[in-house]
Protein backbone atom coordinates (compact mmCIF):
# COMPACT_ATOMS: atom_id res chain seq x y z
CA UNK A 1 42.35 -21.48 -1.46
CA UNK A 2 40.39 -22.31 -4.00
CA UNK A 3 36.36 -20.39 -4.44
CA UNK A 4 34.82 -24.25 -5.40
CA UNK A 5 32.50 -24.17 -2.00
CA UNK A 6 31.61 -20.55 -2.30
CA UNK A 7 28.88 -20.88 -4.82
CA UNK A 8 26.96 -17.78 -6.36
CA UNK A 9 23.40 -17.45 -5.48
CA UNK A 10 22.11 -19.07 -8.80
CA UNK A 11 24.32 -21.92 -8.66
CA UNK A 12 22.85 -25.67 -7.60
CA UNK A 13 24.15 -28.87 -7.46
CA UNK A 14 23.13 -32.18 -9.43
CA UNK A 15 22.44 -34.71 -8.30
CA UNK A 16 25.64 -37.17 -8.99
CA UNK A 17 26.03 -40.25 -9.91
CA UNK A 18 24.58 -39.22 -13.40
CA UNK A 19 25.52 -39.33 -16.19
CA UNK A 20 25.74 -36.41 -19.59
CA UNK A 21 23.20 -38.28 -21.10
CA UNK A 22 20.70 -39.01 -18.02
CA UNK A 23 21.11 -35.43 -16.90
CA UNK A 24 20.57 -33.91 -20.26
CA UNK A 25 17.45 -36.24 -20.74
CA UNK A 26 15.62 -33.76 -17.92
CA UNK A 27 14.71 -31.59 -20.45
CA UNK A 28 13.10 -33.89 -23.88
CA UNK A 29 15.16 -33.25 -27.32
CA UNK A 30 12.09 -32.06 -29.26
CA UNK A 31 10.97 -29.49 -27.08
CA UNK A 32 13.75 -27.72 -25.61
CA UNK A 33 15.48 -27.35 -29.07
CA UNK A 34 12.55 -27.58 -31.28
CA UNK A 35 11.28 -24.18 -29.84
CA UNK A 36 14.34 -22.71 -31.06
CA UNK A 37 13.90 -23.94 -34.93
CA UNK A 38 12.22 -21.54 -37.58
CA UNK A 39 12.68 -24.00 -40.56
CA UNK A 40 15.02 -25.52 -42.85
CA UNK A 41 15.25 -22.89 -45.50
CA UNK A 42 16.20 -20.25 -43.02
CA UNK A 43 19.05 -17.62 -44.60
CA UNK A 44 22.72 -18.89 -44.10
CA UNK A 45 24.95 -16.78 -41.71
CA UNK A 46 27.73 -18.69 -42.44
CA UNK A 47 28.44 -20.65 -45.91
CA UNK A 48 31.71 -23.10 -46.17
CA UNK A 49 32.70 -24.20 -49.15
CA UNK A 50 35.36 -26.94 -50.55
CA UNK A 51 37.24 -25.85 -47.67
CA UNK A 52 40.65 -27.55 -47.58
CA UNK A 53 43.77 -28.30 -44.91
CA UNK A 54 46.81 -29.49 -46.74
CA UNK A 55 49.86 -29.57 -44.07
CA UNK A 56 53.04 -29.59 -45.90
CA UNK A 57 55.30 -32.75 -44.76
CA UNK A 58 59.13 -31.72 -44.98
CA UNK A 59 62.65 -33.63 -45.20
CA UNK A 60 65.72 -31.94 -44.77
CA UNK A 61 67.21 -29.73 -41.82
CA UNK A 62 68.88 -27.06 -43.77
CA UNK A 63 67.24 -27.64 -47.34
CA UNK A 64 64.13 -28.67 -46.04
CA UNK A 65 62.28 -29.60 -49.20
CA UNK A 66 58.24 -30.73 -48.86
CA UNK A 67 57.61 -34.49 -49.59
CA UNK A 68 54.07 -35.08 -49.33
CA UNK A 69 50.74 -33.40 -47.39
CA UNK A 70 48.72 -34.18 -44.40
CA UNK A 71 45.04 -33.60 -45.76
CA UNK A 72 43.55 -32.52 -42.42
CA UNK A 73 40.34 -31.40 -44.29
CA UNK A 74 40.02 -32.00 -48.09
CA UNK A 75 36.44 -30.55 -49.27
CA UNK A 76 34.28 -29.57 -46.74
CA UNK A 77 30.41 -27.77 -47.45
CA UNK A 78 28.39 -26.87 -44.93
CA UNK A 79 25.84 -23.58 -43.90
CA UNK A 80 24.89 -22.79 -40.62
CA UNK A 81 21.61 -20.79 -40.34
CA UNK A 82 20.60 -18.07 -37.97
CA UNK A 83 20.16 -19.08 -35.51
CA UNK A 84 20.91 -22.64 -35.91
CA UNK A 85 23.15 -25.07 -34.14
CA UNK A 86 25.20 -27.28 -36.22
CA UNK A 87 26.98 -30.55 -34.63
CA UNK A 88 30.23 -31.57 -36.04
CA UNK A 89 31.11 -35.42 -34.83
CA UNK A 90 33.96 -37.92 -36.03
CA UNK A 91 36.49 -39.31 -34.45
CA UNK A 92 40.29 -37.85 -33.08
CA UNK A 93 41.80 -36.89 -36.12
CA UNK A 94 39.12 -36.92 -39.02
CA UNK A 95 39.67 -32.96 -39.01
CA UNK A 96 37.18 -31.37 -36.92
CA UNK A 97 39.24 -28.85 -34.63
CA UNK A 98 41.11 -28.14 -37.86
CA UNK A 99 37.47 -26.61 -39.33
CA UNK A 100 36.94 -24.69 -35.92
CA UNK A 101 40.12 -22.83 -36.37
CA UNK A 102 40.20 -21.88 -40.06
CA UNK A 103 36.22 -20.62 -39.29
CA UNK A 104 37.83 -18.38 -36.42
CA UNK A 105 40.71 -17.23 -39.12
CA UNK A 106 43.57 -19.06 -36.85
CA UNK A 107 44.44 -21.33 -39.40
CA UNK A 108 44.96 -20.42 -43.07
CA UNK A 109 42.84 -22.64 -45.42
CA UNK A 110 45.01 -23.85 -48.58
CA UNK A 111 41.64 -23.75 -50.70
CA UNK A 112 37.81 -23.03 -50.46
CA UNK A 113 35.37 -20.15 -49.06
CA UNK A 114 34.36 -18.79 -45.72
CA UNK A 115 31.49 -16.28 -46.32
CA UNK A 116 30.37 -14.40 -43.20
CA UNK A 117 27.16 -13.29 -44.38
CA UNK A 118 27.87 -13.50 -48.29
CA UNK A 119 31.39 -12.28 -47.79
CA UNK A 120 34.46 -14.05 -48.03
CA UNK A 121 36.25 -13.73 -45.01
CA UNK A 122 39.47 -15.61 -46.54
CA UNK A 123 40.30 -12.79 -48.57
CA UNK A 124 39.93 -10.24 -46.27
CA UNK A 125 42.50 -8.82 -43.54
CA UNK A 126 43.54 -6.23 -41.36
CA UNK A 127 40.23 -3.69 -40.19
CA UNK A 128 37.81 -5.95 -42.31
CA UNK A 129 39.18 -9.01 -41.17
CA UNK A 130 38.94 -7.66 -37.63
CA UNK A 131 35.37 -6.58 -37.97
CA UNK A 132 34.49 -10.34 -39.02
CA UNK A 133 36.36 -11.58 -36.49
CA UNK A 134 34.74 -9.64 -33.55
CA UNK A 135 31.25 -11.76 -34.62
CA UNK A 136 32.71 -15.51 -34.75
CA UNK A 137 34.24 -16.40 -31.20
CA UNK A 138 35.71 -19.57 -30.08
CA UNK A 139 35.24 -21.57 -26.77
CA UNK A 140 38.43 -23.70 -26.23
CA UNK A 141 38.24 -27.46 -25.88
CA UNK A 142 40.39 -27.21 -22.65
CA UNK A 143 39.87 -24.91 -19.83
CA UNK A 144 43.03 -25.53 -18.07
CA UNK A 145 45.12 -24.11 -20.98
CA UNK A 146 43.07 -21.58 -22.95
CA UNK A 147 43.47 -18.88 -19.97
CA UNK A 148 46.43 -17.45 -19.20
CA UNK A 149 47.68 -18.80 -15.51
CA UNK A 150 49.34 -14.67 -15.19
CA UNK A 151 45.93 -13.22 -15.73
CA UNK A 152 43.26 -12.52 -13.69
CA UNK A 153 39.29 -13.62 -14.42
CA UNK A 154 38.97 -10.12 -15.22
CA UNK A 155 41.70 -9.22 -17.42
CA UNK A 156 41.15 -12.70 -19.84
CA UNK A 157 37.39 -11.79 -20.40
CA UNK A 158 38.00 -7.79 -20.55
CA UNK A 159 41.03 -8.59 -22.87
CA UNK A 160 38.93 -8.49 -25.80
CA UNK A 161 37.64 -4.97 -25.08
CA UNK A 162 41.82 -4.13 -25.20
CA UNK A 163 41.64 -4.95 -29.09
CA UNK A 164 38.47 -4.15 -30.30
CA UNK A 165 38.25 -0.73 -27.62
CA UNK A 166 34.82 0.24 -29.37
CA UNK A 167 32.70 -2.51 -28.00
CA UNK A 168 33.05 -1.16 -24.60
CA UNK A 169 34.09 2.35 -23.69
CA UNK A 170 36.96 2.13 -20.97
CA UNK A 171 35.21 3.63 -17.97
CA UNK A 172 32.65 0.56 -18.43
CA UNK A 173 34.61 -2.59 -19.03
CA UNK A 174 35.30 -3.21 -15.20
CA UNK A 175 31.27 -3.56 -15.15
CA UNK A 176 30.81 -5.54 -18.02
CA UNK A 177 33.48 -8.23 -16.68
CA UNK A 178 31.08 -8.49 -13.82
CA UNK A 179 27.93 -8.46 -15.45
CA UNK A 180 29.53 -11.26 -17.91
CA UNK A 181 30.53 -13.24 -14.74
CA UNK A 182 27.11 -12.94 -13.63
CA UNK A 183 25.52 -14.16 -16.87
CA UNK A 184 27.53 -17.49 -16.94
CA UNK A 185 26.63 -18.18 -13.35
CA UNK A 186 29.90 -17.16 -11.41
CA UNK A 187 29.83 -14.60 -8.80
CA UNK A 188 31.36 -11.22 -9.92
CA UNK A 189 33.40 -11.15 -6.73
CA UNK A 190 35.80 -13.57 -8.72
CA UNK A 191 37.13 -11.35 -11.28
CA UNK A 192 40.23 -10.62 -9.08
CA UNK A 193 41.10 -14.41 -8.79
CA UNK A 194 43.16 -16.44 -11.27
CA UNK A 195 42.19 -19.32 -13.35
CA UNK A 196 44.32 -22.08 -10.81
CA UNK A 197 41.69 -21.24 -8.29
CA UNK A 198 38.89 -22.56 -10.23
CA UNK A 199 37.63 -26.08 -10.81
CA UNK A 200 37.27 -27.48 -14.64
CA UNK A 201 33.96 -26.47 -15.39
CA UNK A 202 33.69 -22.99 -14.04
CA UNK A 203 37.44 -22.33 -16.24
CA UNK A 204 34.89 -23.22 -18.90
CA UNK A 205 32.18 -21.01 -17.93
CA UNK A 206 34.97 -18.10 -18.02
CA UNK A 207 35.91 -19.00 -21.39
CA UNK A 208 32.93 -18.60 -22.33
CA UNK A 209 31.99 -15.64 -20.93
CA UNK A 210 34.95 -14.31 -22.84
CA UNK A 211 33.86 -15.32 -25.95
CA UNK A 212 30.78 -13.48 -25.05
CA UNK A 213 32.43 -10.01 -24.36
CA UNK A 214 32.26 -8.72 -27.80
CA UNK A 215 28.91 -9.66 -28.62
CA UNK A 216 29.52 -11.92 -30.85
CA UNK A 217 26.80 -14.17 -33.83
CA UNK A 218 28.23 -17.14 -34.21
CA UNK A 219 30.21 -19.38 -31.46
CA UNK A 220 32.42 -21.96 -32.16
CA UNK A 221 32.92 -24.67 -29.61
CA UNK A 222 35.43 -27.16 -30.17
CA UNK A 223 35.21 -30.32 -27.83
CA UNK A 224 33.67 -27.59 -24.55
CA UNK A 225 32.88 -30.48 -22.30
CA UNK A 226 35.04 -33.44 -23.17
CA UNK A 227 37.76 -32.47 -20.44
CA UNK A 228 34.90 -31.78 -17.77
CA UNK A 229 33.18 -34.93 -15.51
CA UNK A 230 29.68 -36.00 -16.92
CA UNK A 231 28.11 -34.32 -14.38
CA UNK A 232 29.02 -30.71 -14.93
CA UNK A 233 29.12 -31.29 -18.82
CA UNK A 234 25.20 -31.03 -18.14
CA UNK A 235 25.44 -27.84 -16.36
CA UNK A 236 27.92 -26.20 -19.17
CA UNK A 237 25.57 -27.47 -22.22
CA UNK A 238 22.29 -26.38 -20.29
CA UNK A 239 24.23 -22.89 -19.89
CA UNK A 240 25.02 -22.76 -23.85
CA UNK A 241 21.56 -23.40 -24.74
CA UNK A 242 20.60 -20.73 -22.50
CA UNK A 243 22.84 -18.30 -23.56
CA UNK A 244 21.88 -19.03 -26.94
CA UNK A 245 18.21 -18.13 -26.27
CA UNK A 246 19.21 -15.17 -24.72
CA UNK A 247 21.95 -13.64 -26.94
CA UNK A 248 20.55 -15.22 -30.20
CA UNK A 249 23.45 -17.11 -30.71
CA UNK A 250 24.78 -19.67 -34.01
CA UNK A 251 26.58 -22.51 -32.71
CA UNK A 252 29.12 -24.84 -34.47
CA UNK A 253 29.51 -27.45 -32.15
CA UNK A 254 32.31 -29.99 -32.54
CA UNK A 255 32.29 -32.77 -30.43
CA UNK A 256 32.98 -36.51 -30.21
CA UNK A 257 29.98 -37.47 -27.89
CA UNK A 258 26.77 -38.52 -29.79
CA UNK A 259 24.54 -37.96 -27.38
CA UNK A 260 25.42 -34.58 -26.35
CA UNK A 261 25.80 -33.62 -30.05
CA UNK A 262 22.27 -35.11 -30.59
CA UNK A 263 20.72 -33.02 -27.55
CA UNK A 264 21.91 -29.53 -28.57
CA UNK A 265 22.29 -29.48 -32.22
CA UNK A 266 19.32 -29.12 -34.95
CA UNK A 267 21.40 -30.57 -37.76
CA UNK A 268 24.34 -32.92 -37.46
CA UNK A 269 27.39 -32.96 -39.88
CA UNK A 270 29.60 -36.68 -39.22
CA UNK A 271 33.18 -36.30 -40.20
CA UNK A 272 35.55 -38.98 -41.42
CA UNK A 273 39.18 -38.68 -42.78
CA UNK A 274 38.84 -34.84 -43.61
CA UNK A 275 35.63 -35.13 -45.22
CA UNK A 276 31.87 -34.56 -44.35
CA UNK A 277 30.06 -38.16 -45.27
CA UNK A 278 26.56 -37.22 -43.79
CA UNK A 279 24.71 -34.56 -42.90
CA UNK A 280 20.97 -33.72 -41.60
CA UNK A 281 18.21 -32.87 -38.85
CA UNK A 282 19.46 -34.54 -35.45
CA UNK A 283 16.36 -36.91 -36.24
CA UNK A 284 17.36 -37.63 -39.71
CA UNK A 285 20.87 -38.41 -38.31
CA UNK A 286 20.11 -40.71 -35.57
CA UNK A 287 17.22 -42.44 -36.74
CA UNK A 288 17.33 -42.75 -40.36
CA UNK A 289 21.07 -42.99 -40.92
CA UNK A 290 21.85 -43.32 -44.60
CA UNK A 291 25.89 -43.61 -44.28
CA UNK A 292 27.53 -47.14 -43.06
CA UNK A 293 30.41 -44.87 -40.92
CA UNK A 294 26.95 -43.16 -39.69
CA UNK A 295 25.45 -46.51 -38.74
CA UNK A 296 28.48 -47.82 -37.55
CA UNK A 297 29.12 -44.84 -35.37
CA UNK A 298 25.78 -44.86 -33.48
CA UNK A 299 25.89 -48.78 -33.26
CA UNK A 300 29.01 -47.83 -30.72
CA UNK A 301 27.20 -45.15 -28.57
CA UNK A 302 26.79 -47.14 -24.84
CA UNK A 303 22.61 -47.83 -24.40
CA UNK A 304 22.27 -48.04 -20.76
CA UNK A 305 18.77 -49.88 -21.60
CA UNK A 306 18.66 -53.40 -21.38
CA UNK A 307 16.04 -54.13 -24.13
CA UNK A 308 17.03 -51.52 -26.48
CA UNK A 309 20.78 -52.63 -26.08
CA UNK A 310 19.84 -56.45 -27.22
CA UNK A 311 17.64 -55.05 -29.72
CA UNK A 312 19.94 -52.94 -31.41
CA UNK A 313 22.55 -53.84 -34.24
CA UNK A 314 26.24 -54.42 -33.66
CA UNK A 315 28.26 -52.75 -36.02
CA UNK A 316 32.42 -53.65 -35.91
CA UNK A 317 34.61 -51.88 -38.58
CA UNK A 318 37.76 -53.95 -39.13
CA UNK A 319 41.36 -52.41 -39.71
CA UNK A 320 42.14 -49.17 -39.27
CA UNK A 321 41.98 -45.54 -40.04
CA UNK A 322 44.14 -44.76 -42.83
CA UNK A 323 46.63 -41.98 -42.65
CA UNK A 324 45.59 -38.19 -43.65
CA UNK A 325 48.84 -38.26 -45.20
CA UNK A 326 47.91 -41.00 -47.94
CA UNK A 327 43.66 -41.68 -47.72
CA UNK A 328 42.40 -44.25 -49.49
CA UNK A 329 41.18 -43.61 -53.44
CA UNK A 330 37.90 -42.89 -54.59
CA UNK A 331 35.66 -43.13 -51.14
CA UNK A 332 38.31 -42.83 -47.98
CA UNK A 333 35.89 -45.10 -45.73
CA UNK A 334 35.86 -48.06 -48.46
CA UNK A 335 38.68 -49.79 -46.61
CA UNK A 336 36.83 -50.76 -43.48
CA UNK A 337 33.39 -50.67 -45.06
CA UNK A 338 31.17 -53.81 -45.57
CA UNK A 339 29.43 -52.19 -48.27
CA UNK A 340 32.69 -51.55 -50.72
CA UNK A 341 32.70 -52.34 -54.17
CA UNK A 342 34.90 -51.54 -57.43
CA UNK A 343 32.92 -48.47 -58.16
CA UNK A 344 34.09 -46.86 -54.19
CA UNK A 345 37.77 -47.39 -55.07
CA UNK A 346 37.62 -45.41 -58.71
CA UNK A 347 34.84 -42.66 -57.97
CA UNK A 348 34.73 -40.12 -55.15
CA UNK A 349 30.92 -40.03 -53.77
CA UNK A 350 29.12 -36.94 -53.78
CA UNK A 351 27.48 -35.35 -50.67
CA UNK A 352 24.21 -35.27 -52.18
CA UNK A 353 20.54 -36.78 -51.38
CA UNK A 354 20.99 -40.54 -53.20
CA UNK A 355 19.57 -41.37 -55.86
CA UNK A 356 17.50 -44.08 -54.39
CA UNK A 357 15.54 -41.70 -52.35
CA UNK A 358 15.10 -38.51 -54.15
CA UNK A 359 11.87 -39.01 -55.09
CA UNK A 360 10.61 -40.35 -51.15
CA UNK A 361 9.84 -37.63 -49.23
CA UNK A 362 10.59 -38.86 -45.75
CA UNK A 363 13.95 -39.17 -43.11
CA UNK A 364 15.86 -40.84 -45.42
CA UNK A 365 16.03 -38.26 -48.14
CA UNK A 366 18.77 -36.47 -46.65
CA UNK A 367 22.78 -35.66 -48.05
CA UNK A 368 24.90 -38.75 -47.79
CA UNK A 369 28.54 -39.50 -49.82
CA UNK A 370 27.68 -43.13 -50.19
CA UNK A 371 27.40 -44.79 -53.73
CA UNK A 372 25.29 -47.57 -52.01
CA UNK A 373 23.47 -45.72 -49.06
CA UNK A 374 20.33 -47.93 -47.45
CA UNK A 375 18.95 -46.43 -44.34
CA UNK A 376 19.45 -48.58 -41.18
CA UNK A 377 17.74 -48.45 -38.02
CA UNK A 378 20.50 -49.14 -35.38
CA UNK A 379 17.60 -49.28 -32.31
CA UNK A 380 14.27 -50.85 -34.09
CA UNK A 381 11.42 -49.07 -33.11
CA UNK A 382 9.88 -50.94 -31.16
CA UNK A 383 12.62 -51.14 -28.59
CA UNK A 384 12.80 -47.68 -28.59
CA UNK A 385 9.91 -47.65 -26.62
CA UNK A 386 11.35 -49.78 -23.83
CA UNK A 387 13.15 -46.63 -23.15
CA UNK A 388 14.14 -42.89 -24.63
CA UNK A 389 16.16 -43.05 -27.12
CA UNK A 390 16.94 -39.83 -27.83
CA UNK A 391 19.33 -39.04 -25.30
CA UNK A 392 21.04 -42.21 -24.55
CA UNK A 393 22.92 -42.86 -21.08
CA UNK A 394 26.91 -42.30 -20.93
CA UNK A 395 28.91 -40.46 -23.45
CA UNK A 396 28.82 -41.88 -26.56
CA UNK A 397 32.61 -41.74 -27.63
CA UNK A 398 33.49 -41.98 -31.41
CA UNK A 399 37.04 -42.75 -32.50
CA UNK A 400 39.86 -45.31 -31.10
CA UNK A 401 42.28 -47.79 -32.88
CA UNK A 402 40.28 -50.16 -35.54
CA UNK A 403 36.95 -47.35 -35.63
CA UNK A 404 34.29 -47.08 -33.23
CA UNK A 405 34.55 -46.62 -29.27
CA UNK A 406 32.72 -45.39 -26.97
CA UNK A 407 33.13 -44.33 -23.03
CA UNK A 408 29.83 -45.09 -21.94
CA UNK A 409 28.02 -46.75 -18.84
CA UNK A 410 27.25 -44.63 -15.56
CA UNK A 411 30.43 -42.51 -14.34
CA UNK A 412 30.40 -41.24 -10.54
CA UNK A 413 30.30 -37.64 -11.57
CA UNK A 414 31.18 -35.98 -8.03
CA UNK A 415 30.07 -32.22 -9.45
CA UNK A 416 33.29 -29.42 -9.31
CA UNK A 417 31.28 -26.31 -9.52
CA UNK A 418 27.70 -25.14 -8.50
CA UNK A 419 25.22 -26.02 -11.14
CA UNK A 420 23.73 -23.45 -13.93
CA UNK A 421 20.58 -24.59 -14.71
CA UNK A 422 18.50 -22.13 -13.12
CA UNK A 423 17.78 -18.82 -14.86
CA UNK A 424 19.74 -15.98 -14.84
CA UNK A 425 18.72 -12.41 -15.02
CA UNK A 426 22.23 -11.12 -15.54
CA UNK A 427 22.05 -9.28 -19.70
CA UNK A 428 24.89 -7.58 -20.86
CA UNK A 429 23.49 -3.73 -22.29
C-alpha cells in the first residue's frame, strides 16, 4: 500500500496537463530570484579551479597496462557566491555529473583546486576532510536508487547524524527526522515506511531532506528532476527555492533542461566536451549569447509560442560529438561549428570576456571561449513580446546524436505526489 493519496496537510495538487516550464512561469524569473541576488562581486564560498577528470583506459587482463584517457573534465573555473545559485547545462556526457562528484569529494580529481572557503579541500582528509564535507551535500539525480530499498525514511535521512554524531545529540535525532519530513512537505508519520512505498517525486523530497540533516552551505544537485513527470518537477524546484530562502542555501545545479536551469539559477555555466565554453547572469546567457554551442543550444529549446517559434533562428550542428577519449585540437566544438577557422584548430580559446566587447559595457560583455564570439539573439525582441520568453513551455532538452535535442511540447503530467508550493512553517533548531 502505497501513502501517494494520503497527502500531508500542506500538500496541493497542480493543475495537470502542464508543463515544467508553464508551471514554473507562475512565479516571473526576475522577481522570485532577483530578490535573492546581492550583486555580482559577492565573496566566493566555493572557488574551482583547472579542475580535471582523466579516466585511465586499460588493455590487458593480467598486465593491464593504460593506453590512453577519457578526459571527463579537462579545465574547469568556476565560483559560486553566497548565496548564489549556479546552473551547470550541456549535454549527456560533456562532464557535468563528473564536477558534482569531485565537489562532494566522491571522485578524486587528477588535477586542479577545490577551495571551500579559501581552503583546498583536495588536499585535505580524514577529520578536516569530514568537517568540509558535512557543509557540501548532494541531491541524487535518481530517487529510485539513491535510497537504500532496506532502510526506512527515517534511518536514510537520520543516517547522517550516525557519522557526524555532533550535529544532533542522540536523544533528538528521532525529532529532527520528523521535523525534516515536515520541512520538505511529507507528513512525519512516514518515517517508518520505506522508499518502494513512495512515488518519484516525494523519493526526491526525502533525498533532499537528507541532504538537509546536517545543515549543510552549499547543495549540489545533479539532474533532481529529470527522472520526475513535468508536473511535479515544478513542485520539487519551487521546494528548492524555498528551502534555499529559508536555510540560506548555495546551489550548484546541474541539469540538462534550459528552462528550468534558466528559472532557478542567477548565473549559468554551459558545458561542452569537459570544458566550460560560456558563462554569465541567466539574462546574459539566454539573451545575449556570445558562444555558437550557446546559440545553438537555446535555438533547440521547444517554444510553445507560435510567433516567437517562426521568429526565432534555427540552429543545426552537423556530425557528431567527438569522443572524451580523443577531443578535437585547439577548440573541441570547432568540428561541428559554422564559425571554425585555422586559428580554432591550433589555439585553445580562453574563457575570458572577448576582445570585441571589453570595452561595451552591456549583456554581451560576459566570459566566452570563442576566438570569433558575436552575440546572437535566438528569439528577436520583438517576438518576445508575443509571449514570455523567459520561461519557455516544455523541457528544453540539450544533448542527443549529431548535437542539439530537445523534449519539448505539452506532456500530460498526471501529478504523483501532493504539491509543495505552499509555505511551510516546519524549521529545523
Amino acid at each position: 500500500m502505497t501513502p501517494h493519496g494520503d497527502a500531508h496537510p500542506r500538500e496541493s495538487a497542480p493543475a495537470t496537463g502542464a508543463t515544467a516550464g508553464d508551471l514554473l512561469d507562475k512565479v516571473p524569473v526576475e522577481a522570485d530570484r532577483g530578490a535573492r541576488r546581492s550583486g555580482p562581486d559577492r565573496e566566493p564560498i566555493l572557488e574551482v579551479r583547472g579542475l580535471v577528470k582523466h579516466f585511465p583506459l586499460t588493455q590487458g587482463i593480467l598486465f593491464k597496462r593504460q593506453i590512453g584517457a577519457v578526459k571527463a573534465v579537462d579545465g574547469v573555473d568556476f565560483d559560486l557566491g553566497h548565496g548564489e545559485t549556479l546552473g551547470i547545462v550541456g549535454e549527456s556526457g560533456c562532464g557535468k555529473s563528473t564536477v558534482a562528484r569531485m565537489l562532494v569529494h566522491l571522485e578524486e580529481p587528477t588535477r586542479g583546486t577545490i577551495r571551500y572557503k579559501g581552503e583546498d579541500v583536495t588536499k585535505l582528509s580524514g577529520r578536516a576532510l569530514r568537517a568540509v564535507r558535512r557543509n557540501i551535500q548532494m541531491v541524487f539525480q535518481d530517487p529510485y536508487t539513491s535510497l537504500n530499498p532496506r532502510m526506512t525514511v527515517g534511518d536514510i535521512i537520520g543516517e547522517p547524524y550516525e557519522i557526524h554524531p555532533e550535529a544532533a545529540p542522540k536523544g533528538s535525532r528521532r525529532r529532527r527526522v520528523r521535523e525534516l519530513l515536515d520541512v520538505v512537505g511529507l507528513n512525519p508519520e512516514y518515517l517508518n515506511r520505506y522508499p518502494h512505498q513512495f512515488s518519484g517525486g516525494q523519493r526526491q523530497r526525502i533525498g533532499i531532506a537528507r541532504g538537509l540533516a546536517l545543515r549543510p552551505e552549499i547543495i549540489v544537485a545533479d539532474e533532481p528532476v529529470s527522472a520526475l513527470d513535468v508536473s511535479v518537477q515544478a513542485q520539487v524546484i519551487n521546494l528548492m527555492e524555498r528551502l534555499q530562502d529559508e536555510f540560506d542555501l548555495s546551489y550548484v545545479f546541474i541539469a540538462h533542461d534550459l528552462s528550468i536551469v534558466r528559472h532557478i539559477s542567477e548565473r549559468v555555466a554551459v558545458m561542452y566536451l569537459g570544458r566550460i565554453v560560456e558563462t554569465g547572469t541567466d539574462t546574459e546567457i539566454y539573451e545575449h549569447p556570445t558562444h555558437p554551442y550557446t546559440q545553438a543550444l537555446l535555438s533547440a529549446v521547444p517554444v510553445p509560442d507560435p510567433g516567437m517559434r517562426e521568429a526565432r533562428a534555427r540552429i543545426l550542428l552537423s556530425g557528431d560529438v567527438p569522443s572524451p577519449a580523443h577531443p578535437p585540437s585547439g577548440c573541441r566544438f570547432r568540428t561541428r561549428c559554422w564559425k571554425a577557422r585555422e586559428r580554432c584548430a591550433l589555439e585553445v580559446p580562453a574563457l575570458a570576456v572577448p576582445a570585441e566587447f571589453r570595452d561595451v559595457r552591456g549583456p554581451a560583455a560576459h566570459d566566452s571561449a570563442c576566438h570569433f564570439a558575436e552575440e546572437r539573439q535566438i528569439v528577436p525582441r520583438d517576438a518576445e513580446s508575443t509571449g514570455d520568453a523567459a520561461d519557455t513551455g516544455g523541457t528544453g532538452g540539450t544533448g542527443g546524436t549529431g548535437g542539439t535535442g530537445g523534449t519539448g511540447g505539452a506532456e500530460e503530467g498526471g501529478t504523483e505526489e501532493g504539491g509543495a508550493e505552499g509555505e511551510t512553517g516546519g524549521r529545523i533548531p
